[in-house]
Structures are given as structure tokens and as C-alpha cells.
C-alpha atoms as a PDB file:
ATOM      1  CA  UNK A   1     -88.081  28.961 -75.955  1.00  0.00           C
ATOM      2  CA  UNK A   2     -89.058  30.070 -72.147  1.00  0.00           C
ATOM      3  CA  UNK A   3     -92.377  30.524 -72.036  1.00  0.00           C
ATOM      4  CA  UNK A   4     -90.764  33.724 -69.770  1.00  0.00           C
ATOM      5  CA  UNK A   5     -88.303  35.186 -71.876  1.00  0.00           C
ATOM      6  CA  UNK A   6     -90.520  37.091 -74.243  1.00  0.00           C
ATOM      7  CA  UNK A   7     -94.174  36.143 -73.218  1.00  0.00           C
ATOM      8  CA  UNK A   8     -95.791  39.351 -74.985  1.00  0.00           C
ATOM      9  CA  UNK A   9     -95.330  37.388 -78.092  1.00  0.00           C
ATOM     10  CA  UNK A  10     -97.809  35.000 -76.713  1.00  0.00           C
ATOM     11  CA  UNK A  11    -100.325  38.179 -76.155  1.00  0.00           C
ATOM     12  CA  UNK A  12     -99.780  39.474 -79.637  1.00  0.00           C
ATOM     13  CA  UNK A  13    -100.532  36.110 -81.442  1.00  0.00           C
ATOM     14  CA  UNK A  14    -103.719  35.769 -78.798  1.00  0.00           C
ATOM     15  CA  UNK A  15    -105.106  38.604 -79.573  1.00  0.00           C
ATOM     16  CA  UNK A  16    -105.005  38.111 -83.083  1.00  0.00           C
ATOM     17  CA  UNK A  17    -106.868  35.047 -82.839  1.00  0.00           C
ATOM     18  CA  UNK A  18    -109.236  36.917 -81.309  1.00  0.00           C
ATOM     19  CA  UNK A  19    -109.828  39.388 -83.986  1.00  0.00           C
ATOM     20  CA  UNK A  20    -109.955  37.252 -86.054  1.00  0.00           C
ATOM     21  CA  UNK A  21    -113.350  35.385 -85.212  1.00  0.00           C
ATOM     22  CA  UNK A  22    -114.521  38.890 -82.886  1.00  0.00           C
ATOM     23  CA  UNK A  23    -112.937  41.612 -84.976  1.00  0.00           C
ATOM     24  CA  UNK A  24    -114.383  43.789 -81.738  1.00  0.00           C
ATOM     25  CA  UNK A  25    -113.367  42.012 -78.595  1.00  0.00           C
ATOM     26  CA  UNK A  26    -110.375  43.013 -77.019  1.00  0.00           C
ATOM     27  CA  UNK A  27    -109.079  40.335 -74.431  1.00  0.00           C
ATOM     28  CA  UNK A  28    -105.790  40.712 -72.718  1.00  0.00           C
ATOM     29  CA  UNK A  29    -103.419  37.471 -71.511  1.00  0.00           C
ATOM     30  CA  UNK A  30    -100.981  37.913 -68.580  1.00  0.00           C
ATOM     31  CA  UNK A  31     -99.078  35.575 -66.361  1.00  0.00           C
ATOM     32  CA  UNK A  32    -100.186  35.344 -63.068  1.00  0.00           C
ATOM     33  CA  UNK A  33     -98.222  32.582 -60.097  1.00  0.00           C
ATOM     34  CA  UNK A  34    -100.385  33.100 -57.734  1.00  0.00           C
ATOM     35  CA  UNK A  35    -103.864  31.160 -59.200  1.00  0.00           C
ATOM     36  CA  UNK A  36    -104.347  27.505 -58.981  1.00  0.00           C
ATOM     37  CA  UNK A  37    -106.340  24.483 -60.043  1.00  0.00           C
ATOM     38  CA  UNK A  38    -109.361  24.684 -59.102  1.00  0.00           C
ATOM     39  CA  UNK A  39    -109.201  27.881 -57.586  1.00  0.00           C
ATOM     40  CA  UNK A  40    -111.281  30.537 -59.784  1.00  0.00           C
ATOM     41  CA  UNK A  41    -112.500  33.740 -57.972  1.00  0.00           C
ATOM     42  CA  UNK A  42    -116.201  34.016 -58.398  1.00  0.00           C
ATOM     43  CA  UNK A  43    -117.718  35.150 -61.618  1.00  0.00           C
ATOM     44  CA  UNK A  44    -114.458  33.818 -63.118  1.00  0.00           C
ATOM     45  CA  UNK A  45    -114.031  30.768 -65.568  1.00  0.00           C
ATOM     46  CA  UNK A  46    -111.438  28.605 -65.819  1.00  0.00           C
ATOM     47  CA  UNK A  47    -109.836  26.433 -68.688  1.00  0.00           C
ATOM     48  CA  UNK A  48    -106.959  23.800 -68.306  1.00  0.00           C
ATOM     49  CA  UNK A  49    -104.924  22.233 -70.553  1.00  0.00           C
ATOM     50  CA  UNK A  50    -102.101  19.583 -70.857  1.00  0.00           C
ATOM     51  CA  UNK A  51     -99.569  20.355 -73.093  1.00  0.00           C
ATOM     52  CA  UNK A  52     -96.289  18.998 -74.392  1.00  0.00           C
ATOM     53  CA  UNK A  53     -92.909  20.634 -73.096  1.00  0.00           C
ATOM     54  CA  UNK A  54     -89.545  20.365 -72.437  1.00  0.00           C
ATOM     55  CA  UNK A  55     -87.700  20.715 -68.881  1.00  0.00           C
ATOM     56  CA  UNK A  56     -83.923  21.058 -67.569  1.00  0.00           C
ATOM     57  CA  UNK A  57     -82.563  20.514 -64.186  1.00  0.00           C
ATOM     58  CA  UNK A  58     -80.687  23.674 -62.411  1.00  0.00           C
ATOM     59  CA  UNK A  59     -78.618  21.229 -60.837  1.00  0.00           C
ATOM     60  CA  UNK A  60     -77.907  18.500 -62.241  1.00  0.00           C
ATOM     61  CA  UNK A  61     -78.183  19.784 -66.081  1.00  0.00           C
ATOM     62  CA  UNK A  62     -80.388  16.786 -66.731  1.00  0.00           C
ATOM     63  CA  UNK A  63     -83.410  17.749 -69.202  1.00  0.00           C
ATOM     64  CA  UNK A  64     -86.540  15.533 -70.232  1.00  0.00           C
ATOM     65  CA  UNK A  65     -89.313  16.175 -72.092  1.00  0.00           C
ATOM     66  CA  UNK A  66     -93.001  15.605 -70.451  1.00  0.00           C
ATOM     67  CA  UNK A  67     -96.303  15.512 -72.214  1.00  0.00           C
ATOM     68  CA  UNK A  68     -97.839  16.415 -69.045  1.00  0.00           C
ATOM     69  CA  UNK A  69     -97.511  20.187 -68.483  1.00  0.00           C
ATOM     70  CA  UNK A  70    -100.233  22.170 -66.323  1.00  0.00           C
ATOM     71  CA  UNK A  71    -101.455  25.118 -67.629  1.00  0.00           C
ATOM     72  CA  UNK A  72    -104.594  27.153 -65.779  1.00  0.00           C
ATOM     73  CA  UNK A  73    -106.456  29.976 -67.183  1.00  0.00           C
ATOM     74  CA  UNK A  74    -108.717  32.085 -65.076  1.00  0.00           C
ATOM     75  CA  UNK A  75    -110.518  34.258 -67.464  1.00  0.00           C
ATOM     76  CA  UNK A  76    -113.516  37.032 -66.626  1.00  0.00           C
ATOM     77  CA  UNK A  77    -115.476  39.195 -69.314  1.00  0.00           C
ATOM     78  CA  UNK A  78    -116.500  43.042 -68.692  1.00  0.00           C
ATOM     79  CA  UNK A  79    -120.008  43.918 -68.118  1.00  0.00           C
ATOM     80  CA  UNK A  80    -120.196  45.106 -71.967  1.00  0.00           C
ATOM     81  CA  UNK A  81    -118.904  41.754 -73.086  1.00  0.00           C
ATOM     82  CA  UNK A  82    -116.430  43.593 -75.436  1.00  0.00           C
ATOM     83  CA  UNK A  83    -113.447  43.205 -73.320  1.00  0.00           C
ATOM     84  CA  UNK A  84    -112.003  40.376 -71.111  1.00  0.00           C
ATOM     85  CA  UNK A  85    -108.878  39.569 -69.073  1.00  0.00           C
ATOM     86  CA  UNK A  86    -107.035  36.041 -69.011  1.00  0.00           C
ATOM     87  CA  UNK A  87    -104.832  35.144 -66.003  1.00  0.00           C
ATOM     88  CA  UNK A  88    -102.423  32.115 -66.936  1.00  0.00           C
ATOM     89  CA  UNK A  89    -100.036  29.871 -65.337  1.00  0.00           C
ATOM     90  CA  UNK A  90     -97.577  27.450 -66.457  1.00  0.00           C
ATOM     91  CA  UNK A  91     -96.902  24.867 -63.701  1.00  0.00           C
ATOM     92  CA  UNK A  92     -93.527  23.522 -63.653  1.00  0.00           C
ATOM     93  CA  UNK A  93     -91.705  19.988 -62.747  1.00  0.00           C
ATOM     94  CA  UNK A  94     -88.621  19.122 -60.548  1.00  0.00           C
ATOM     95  CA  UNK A  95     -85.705  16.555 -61.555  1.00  0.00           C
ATOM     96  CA  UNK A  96     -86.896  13.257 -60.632  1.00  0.00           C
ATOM     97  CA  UNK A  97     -82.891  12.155 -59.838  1.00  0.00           C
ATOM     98  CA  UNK A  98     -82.112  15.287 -57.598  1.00  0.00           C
ATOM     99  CA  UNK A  99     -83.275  15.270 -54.215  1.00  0.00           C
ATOM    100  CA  UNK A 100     -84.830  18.544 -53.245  1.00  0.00           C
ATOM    101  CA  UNK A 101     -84.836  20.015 -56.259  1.00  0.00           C
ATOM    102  CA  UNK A 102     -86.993  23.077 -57.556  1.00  0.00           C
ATOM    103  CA  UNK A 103     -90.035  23.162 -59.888  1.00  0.00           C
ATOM    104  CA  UNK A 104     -88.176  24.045 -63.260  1.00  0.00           C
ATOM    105  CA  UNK A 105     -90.001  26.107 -65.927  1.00  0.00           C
ATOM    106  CA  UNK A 106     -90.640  24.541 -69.376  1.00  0.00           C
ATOM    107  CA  UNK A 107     -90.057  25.614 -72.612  1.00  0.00           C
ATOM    108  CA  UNK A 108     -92.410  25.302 -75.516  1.00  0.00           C
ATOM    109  CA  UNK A 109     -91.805  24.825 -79.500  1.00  0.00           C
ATOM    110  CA  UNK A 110     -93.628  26.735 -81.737  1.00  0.00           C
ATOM    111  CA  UNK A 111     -95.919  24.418 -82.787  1.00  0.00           C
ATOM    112  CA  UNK A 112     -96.954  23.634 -78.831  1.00  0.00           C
ATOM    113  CA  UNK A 113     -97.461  27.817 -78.286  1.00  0.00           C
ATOM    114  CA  UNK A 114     -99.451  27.766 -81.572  1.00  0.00           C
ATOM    115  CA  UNK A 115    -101.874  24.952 -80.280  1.00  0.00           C
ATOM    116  CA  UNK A 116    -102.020  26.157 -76.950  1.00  0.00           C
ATOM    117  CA  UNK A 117    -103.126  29.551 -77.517  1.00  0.00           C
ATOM    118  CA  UNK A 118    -105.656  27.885 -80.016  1.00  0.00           C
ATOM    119  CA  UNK A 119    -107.341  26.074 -77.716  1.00  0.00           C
ATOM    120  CA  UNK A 120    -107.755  29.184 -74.904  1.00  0.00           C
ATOM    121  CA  UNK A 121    -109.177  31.096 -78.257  1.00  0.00           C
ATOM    122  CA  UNK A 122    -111.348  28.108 -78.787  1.00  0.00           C
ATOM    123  CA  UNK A 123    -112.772  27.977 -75.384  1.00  0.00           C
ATOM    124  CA  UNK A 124    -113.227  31.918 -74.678  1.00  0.00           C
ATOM    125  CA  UNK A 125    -115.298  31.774 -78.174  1.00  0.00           C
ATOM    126  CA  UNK A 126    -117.568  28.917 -77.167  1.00  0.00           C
ATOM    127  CA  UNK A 127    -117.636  29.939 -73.559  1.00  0.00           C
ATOM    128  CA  UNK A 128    -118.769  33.459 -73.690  1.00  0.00           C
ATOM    129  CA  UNK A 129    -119.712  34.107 -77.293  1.00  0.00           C
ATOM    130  CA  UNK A 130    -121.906  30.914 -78.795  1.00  0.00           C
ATOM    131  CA  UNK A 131    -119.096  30.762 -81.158  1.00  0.00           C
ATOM    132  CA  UNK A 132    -118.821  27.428 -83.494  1.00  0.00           C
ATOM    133  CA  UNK A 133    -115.234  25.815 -82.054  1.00  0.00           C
ATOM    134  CA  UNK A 134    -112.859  27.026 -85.394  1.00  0.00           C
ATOM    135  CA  UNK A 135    -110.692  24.360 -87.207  1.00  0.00           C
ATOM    136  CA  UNK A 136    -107.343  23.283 -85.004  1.00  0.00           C
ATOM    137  CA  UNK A 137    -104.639  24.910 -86.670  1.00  0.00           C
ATOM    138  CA  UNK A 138    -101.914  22.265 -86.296  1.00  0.00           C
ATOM    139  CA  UNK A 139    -102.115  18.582 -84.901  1.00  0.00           C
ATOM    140  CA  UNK A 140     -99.953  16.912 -82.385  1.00  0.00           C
ATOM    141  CA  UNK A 141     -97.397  15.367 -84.156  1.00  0.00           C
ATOM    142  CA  UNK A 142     -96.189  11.463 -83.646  1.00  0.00           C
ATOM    143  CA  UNK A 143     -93.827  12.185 -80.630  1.00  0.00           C
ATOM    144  CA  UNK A 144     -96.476  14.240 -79.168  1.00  0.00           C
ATOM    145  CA  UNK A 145     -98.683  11.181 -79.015  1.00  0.00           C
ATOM    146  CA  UNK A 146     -96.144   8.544 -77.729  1.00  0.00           C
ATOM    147  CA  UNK A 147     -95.619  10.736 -74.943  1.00  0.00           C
ATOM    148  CA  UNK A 148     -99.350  11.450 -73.738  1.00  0.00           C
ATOM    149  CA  UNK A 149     -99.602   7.948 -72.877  1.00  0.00           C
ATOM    150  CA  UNK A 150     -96.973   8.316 -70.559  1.00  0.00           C
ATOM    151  CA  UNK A 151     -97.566   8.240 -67.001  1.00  0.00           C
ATOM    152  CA  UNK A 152     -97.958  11.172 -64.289  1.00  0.00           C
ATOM    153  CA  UNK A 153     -95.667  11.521 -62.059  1.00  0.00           C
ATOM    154  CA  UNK A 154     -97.419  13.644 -59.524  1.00  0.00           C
ATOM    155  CA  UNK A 155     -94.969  13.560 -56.934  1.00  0.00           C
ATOM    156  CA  UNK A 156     -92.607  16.376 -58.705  1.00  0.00           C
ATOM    157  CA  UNK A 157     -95.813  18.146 -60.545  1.00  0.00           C
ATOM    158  CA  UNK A 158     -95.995  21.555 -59.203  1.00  0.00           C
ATOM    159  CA  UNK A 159    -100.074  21.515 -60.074  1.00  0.00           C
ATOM    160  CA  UNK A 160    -100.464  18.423 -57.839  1.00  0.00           C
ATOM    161  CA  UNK A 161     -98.536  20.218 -54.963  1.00  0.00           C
ATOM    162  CA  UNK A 162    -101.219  22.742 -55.265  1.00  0.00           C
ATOM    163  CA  UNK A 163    -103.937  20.969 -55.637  1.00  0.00           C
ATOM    164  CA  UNK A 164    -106.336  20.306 -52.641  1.00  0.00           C
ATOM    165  CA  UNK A 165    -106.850  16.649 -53.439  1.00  0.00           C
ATOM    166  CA  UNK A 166    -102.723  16.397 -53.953  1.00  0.00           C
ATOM    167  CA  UNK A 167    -103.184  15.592 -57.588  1.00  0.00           C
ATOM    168  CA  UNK A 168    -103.581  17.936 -60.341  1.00  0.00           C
ATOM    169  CA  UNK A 169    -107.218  17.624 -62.356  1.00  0.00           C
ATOM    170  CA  UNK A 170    -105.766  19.773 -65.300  1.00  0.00           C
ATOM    171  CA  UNK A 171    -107.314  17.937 -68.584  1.00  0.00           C
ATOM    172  CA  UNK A 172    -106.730  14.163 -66.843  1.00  0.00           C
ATOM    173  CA  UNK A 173    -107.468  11.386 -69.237  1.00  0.00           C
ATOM    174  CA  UNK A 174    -109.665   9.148 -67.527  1.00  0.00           C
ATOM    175  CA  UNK A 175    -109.938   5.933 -68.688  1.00  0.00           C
ATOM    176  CA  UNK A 176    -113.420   4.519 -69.495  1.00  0.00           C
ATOM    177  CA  UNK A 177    -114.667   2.073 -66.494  1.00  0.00           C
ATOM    178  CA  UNK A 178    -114.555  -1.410 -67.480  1.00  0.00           C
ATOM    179  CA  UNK A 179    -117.789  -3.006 -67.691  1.00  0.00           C
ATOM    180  CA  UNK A 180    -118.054  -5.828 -64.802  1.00  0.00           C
ATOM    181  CA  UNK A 181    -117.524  -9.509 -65.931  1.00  0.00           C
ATOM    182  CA  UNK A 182    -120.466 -11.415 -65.319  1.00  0.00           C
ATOM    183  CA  UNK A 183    -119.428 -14.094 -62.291  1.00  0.00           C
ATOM    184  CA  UNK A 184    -119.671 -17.069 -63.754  1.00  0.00           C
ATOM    185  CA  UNK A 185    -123.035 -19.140 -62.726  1.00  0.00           C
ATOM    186  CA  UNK A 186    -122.220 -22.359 -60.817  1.00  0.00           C
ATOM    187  CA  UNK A 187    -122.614 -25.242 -62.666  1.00  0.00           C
ATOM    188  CA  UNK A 188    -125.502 -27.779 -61.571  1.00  0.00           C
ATOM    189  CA  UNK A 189    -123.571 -30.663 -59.392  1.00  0.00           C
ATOM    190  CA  UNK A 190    -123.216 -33.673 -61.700  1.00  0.00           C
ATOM    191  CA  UNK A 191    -124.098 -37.028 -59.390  1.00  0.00           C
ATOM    192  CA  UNK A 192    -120.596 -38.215 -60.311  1.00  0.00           C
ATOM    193  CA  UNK A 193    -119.344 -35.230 -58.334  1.00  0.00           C
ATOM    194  CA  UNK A 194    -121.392 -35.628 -54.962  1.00  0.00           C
ATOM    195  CA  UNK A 195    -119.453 -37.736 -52.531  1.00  0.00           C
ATOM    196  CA  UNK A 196    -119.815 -41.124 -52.679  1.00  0.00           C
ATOM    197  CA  UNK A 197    -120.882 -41.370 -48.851  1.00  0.00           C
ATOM    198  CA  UNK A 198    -123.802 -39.883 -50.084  1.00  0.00           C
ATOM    199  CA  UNK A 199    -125.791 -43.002 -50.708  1.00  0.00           C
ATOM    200  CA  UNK A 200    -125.178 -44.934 -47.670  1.00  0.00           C
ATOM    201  CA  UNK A 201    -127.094 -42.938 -45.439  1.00  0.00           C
ATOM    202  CA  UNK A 202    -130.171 -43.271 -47.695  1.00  0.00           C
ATOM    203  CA  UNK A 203    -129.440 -47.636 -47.619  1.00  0.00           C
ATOM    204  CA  UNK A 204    -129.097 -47.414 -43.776  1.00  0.00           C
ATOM    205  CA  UNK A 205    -132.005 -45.210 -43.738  1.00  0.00           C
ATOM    206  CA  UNK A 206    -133.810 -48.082 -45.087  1.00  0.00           C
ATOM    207  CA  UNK A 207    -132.159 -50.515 -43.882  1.00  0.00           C
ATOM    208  CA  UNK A 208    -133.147 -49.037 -40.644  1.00  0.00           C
ATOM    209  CA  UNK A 209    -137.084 -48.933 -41.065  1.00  0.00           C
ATOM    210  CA  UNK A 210    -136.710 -52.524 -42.962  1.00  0.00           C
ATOM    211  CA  UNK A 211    -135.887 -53.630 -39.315  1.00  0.00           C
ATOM    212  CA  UNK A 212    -138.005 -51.708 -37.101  1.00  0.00           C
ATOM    213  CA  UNK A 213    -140.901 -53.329 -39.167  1.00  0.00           C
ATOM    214  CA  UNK A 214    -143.056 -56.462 -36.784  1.00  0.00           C
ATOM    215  CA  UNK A 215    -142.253 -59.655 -38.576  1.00  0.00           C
ATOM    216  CA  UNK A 216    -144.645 -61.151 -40.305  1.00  0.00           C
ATOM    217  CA  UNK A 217    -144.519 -65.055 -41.073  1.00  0.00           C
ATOM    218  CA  UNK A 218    -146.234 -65.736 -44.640  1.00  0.00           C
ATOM    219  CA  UNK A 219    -147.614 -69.591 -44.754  1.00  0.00           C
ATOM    220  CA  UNK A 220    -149.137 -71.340 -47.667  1.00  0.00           C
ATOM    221  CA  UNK A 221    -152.155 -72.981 -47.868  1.00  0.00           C
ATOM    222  CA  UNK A 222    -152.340 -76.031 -45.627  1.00  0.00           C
ATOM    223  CA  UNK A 223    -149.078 -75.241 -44.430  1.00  0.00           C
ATOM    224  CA  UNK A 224    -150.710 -74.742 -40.616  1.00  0.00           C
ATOM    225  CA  UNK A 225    -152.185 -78.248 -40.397  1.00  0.00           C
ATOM    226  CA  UNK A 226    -148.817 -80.028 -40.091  1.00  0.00           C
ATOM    227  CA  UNK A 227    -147.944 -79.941 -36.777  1.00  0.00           C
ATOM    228  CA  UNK A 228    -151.406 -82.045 -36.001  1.00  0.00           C
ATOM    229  CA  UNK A 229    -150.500 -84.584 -39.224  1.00  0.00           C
ATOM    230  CA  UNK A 230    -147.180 -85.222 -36.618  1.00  0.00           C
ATOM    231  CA  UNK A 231    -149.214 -85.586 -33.900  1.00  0.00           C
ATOM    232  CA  UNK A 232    -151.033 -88.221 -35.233  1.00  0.00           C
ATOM    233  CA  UNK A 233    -147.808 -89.828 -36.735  1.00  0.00           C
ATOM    234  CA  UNK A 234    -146.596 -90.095 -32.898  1.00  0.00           C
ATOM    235  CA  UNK A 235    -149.519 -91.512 -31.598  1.00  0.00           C
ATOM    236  CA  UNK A 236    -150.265 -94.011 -34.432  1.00  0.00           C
ATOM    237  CA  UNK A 237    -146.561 -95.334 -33.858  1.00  0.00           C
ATOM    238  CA  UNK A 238    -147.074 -95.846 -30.380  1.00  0.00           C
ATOM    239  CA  UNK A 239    -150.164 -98.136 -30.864  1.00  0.00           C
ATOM    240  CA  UNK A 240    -148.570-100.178 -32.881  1.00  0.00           C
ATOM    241  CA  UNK A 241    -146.088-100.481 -30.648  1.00  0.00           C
ATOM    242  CA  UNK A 242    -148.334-101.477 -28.031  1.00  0.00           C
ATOM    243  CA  UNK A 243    -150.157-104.384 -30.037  1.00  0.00           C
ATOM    244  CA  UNK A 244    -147.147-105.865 -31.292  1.00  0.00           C
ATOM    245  CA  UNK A 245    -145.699-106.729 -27.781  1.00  0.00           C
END
């Protein structure tokens, strides 16, 4: 059903979760359009939620179901602390074939009303009581649970239009940060991978010195007494030439 077309059933069944844990608390739950994300008065709470609904296009006819409904409660309690007022707002979606469409209203099952309300009950109880959170009444069923991990599309969310930051923070799943991958260390240079020009520069180096080093000439023993042992040779040959003419 509209969450508009009888909405004081929605009070009744609030209150008497209420009662039910504060038998003496009297809270009262109205629709208000004019609050928005993010946008509690002071001295005011507010609690979000993302809920499951189901949308139809005034134009086109075409309907879709989105697991990503806004809804914002501002909620303030008296002085006494026996009474309290919650202001609530349904956000709704456009048709994301029809170009300048309207924000179209969802409507709710009975099970997604049920759970809603639950929750707001939950959170006034912890918030302004100490209360222990009470048992959920009903889970999320299977289709439920496909659809939440469905993707936003913020573009035709009436919430995101309103936020300040242009995208709704009404119960967003963030995803847990991935832990950086260590870089991987660089791996010591094997000598088979260093270019092979390497080594010539270290031979020439040498090379290099080799030759800028004085020569030096390395005899053996009596080796420096034969140019005199010729000497003699010469002259002892020439004698003999002499006497034999």
C-alpha cells in the first residue's frame, strides 16, 4: 500500500511498540516533507534507514522495485522524558526511462512497514531510554537480500537531490577498505642479467694501467755479459785474419 493512503495505521502500530517496552511513554509519528538528511534542528536526533519498496511511473506506467528507499526521522523528547514527537519522511525515486520525470512515492508490504517501524522503536529505546535493542520481529526475506546488493542510482534519488554532498548518507553500506598489497621487493640483479658490456670497461680499465706501467726488462743471470763475449769474438777473428795473410 501507499505509505500515504492511510498513514495513521503506521502511528497506531508505533505506538504500540512503544507501550509495549515503556508502558508510560507516549511518542507521536507524523509525516513531515520538509526535513532532510542531515538536517536535524538542534536538540533533535535523527535515525535513517534503507528500506525495501516498490515504485510506479506516472507516465510511463513502468514500476520497479528498489531496495534503496530513504527514510529520515527527526525525533525530540519533552523535558519530562515521558513524551516525544517523530517527524518522518519517505524519499521517493523518478523513472529512470522518462526524461523529466517526478520523484514517485513508494509503496510498502506489510512485512517492510512491520520492520521499519521496528527499527525507529529500536532506536528511540536505545537512544533515549538505555533500553536493551528487543528481538527483530521479522527478517528480510531472500528477495529482500538480492536486491540490497544492488546498486544506487543517485541520479533519480530524491534524498541525494537533497543532500548537501549530492548523495544521500541514509544507512550507506560501505564497503570495508582493502588492505594495501605489499609492492613486491625487487629482486637482487642476477650477473646473468647485467649487460654484458659490463665487463669490458673493467678489462680496458686494466688494460689501460697494464700500459701506462714503465717497462721493465727482466735478464737472467749472466745474461748482461754477452754483448762483451761478441766483442771479443770480433776482435779475435780479425787477428787471425791478420796473421794468416
Amino acid at each position: 500500500m501507499l505509505f500515504s493512503d492511510d498513514f495513521s495505521t503506521w502511528e497506531q502500530r508505533f505506538q504500540e511498540l512503544i507501550r509495549e517496552e515503556k508502558p508510560g511513554a507516549k511518542w507521536t509519528l507524523h509525516l513531515d516533507k520538509n526535513i532532510v538528511p542531515d538536517g536535524a534542528a538542534l536538540g533533535w536526533r535523527q535515525q535513517q534507514q534503507t528500506v525495501v519498496g516498490r515504485f510506479q511511473c506516472s507516465r510511463c506506467y513502468r514500476s520497479w522495485t528498489s531496495a534503496q528507499v530513504k527514510i529520515v526521522c527527526h525525533m525530540f523528547q519533552d523535558a519530562g522524558k515521558t513524551q516525544g514527537r517523530v517527524l518522518m519522511r519517505i524519499f521517493g525515486q523518478r523513472c529512470q526511462k522518462c526524461f523529466g520525470s517526478q520523484f514517485e512515492s513508494p509503496e510498502f508490504s506489510t512485512e517492510s512497514i512491520e520492520r521499519m517501524l521496528n527499527n525507529l522503536v529500536n532506536y528511540i529505546l536505545q537512544r533515549y531510554y538505555g533500553h536493551r535493542k528487543i528481538a527483530s520481529i521479522l527478517n528480510a526475506s531472500l528477495d529482500e537480500k538480492v536486491l540490497l546488493d544492488g546498486p544506487h542510482d543517485t541520479l533519480n534519488c530524491e534524498a541525494c537531490s537533497l543532500h548537501p554532498h549530492g548523495r544521500c548518507a541514509v544507512a550507506q553500506r560501505v564497503r570495508p577498505p582493502r588492505s594495501p598489497s605489499p609492492s613486491p621487493s625487487p629482486s637482487p640483479k642476477s650477473h646473468s642479467s647485467s649487460p654484458s658490456r659490463s665487463h669490458p670497461p673493467l678489462l680496458q680499465t686494466e688494460i689501460t694501467g697494464f700500459r701506462n706501467r714503465p717497462f721493465q726488462e727482466v735478464r737472467e743471470p749472466g745474461e748482461a755479459a754477452s754483448p762483451l763475449l761478441v766483442i771479443l769474438s770480433v776482435a779475435a777473428l780479425a787477428l787471425i785474419g791478420f796473421f794468416i795473410r
